[in-house]
C-alpha atoms as a PDB file:
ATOM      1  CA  UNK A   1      20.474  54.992 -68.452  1.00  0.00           C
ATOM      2  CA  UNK A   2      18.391  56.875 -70.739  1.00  0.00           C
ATOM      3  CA  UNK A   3      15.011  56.146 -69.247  1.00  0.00           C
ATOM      4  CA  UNK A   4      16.670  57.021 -65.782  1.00  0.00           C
ATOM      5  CA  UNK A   5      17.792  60.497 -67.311  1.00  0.00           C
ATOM      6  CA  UNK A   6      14.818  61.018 -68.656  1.00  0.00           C
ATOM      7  CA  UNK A   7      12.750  60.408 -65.357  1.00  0.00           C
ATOM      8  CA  UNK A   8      15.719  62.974 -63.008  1.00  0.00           C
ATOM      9  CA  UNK A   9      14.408  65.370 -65.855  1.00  0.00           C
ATOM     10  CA  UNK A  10      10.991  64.959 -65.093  1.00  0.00           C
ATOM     11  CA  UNK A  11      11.293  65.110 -61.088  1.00  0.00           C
ATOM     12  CA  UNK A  12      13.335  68.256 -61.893  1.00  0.00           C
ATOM     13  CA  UNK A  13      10.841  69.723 -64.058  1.00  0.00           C
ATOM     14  CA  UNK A  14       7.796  69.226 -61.609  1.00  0.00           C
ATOM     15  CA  UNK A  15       9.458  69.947 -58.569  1.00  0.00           C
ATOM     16  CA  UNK A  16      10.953  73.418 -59.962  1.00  0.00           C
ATOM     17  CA  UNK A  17       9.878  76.554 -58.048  1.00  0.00           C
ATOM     18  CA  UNK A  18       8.070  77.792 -61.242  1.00  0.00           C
ATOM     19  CA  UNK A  19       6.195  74.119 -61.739  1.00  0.00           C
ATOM     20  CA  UNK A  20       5.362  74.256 -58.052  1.00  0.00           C
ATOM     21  CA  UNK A  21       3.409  77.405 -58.675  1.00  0.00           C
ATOM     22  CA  UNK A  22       2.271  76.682 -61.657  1.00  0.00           C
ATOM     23  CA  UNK A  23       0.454  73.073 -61.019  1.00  0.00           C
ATOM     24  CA  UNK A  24      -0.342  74.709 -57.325  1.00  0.00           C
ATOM     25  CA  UNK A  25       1.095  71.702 -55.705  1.00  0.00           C
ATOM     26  CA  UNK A  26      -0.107  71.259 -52.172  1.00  0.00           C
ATOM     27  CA  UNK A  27       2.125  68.714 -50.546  1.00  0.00           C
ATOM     28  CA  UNK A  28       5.423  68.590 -48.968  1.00  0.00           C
ATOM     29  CA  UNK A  29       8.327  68.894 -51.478  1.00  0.00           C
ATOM     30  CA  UNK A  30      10.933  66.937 -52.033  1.00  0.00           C
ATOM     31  CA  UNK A  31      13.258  69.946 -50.580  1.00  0.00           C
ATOM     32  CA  UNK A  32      16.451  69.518 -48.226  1.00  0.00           C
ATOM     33  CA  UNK A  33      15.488  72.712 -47.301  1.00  0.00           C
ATOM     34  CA  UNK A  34      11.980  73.812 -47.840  1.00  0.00           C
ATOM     35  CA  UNK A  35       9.095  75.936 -46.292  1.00  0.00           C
ATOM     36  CA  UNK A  36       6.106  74.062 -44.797  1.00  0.00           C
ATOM     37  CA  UNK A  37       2.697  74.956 -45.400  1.00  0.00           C
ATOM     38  CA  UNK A  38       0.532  76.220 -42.176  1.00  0.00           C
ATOM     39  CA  UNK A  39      -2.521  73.807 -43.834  1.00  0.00           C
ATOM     40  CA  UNK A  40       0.338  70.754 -42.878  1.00  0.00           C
ATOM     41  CA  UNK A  41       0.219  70.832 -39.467  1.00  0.00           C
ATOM     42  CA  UNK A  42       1.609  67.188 -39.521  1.00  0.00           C
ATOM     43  CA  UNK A  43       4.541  67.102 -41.464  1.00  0.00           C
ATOM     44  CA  UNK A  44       6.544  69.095 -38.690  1.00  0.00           C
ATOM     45  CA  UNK A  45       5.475  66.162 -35.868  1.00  0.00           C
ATOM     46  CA  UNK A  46       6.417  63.813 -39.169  1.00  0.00           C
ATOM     47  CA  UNK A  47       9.786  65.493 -39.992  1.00  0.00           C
ATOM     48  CA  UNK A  48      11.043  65.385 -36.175  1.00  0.00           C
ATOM     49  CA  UNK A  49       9.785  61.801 -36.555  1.00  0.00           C
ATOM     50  CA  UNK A  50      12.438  60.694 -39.309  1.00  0.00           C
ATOM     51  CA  UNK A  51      15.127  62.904 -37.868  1.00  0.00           C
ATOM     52  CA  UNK A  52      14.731  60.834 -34.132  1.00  0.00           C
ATOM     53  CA  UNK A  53      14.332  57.418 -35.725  1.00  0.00           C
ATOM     54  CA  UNK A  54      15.014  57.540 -39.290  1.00  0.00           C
ATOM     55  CA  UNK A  55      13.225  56.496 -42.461  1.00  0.00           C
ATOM     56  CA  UNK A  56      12.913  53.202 -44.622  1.00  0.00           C
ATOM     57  CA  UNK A  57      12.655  53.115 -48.962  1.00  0.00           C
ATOM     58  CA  UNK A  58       9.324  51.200 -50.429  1.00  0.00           C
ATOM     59  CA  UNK A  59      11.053  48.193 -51.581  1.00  0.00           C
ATOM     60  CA  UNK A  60       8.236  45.781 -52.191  1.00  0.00           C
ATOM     61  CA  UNK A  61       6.763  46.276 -55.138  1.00  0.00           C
ATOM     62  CA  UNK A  62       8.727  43.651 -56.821  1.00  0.00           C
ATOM     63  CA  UNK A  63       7.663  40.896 -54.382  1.00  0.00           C
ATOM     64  CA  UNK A  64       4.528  38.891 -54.571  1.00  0.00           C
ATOM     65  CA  UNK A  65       1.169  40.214 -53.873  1.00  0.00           C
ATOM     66  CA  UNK A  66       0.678  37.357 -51.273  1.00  0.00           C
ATOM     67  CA  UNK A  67       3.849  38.899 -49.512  1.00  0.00           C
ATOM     68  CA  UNK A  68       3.177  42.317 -49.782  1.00  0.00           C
ATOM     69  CA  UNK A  69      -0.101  41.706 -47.748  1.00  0.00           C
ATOM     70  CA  UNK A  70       1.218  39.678 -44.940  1.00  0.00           C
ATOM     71  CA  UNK A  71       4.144  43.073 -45.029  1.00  0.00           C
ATOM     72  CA  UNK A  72       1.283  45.511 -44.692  1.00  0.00           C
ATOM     73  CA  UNK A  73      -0.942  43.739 -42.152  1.00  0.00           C
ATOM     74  CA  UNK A  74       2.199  43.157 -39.916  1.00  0.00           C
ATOM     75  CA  UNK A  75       3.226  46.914 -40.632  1.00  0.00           C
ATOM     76  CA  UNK A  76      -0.373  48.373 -39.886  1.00  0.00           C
ATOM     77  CA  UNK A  77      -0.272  45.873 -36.745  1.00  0.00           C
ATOM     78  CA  UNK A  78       3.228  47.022 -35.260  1.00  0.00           C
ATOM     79  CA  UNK A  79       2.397  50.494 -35.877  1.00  0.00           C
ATOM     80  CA  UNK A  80      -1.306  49.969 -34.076  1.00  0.00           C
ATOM     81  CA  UNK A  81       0.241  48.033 -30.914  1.00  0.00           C
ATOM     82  CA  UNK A  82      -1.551  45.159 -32.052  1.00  0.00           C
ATOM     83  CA  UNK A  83       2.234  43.102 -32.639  1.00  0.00           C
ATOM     84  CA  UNK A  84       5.182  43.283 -31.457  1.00  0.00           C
ATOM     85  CA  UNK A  85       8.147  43.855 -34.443  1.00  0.00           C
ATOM     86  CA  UNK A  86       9.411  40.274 -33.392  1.00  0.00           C
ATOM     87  CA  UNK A  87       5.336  38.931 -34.128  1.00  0.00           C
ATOM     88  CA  UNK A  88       5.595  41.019 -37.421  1.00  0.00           C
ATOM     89  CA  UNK A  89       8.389  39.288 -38.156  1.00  0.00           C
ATOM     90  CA  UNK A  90       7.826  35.926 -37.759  1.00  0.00           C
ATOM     91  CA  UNK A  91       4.079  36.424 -39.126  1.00  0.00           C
ATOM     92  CA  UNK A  92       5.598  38.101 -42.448  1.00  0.00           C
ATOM     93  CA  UNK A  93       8.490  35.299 -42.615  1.00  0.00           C
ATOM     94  CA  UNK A  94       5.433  32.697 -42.120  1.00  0.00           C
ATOM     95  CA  UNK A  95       3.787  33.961 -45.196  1.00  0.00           C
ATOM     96  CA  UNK A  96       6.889  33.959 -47.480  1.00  0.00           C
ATOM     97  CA  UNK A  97       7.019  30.211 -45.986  1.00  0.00           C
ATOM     98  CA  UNK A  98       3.176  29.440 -47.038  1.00  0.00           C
ATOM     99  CA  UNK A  99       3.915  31.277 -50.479  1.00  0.00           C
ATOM    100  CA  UNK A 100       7.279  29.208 -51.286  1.00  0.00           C
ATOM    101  CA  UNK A 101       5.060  26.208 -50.438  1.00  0.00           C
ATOM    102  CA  UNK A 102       2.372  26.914 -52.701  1.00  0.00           C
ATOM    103  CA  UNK A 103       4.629  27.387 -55.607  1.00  0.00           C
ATOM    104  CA  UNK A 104       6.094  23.510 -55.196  1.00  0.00           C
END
């Protein structure tokens, strides 16, 4: 609980107005309701993006490396047109098969 106080402090602290200034920060903030630079021309297209079809949390740090590859080639392939979501699926779920195997 500490460590997790300790770290809302932190995001607090660097994300203030007067830290923001201070460190010149050039990215998009972590604001519900924040100006965007002109130099982003992106983050608009982005922002209408996640309002139309939502967003997802990184949660795969904790698995594997193996896994984490196969969940990034199938990602970078859905997203280039390259597989379908059900082919990323089945190609990620075939890895997590190979992986399981290699541990018996």
């Amino acid at each position: 609980m500490a460590k997790r106080d300790a770290a809302m402090k932190f995001v607090d602290f660097m994300y203030s107005p007067e830290s923001v200034d201070r460190f010149n920060l050039q990215q998009p903030l972590p604001y519900k309701v924040g100006a965007v630079s002109e130099d982003s021309v992106l983050v608009p297209h982005m922002i209408e993006a996640m309002n139309k079809y939502g967003t997802f949390s990184i949660a795969d740090q904790a698995l594997p490396q193996e896994i984490v590859a196969k969940l990034f080639e199938a990602q970078d392939n859905i997203a280039l047109g390259n597989m379908t979501p059900e082919e990323g699926a089945r190609f990620i779920q075939d890895g997590i098969t190979q992986y399981k195997d290699a541990q018996r």
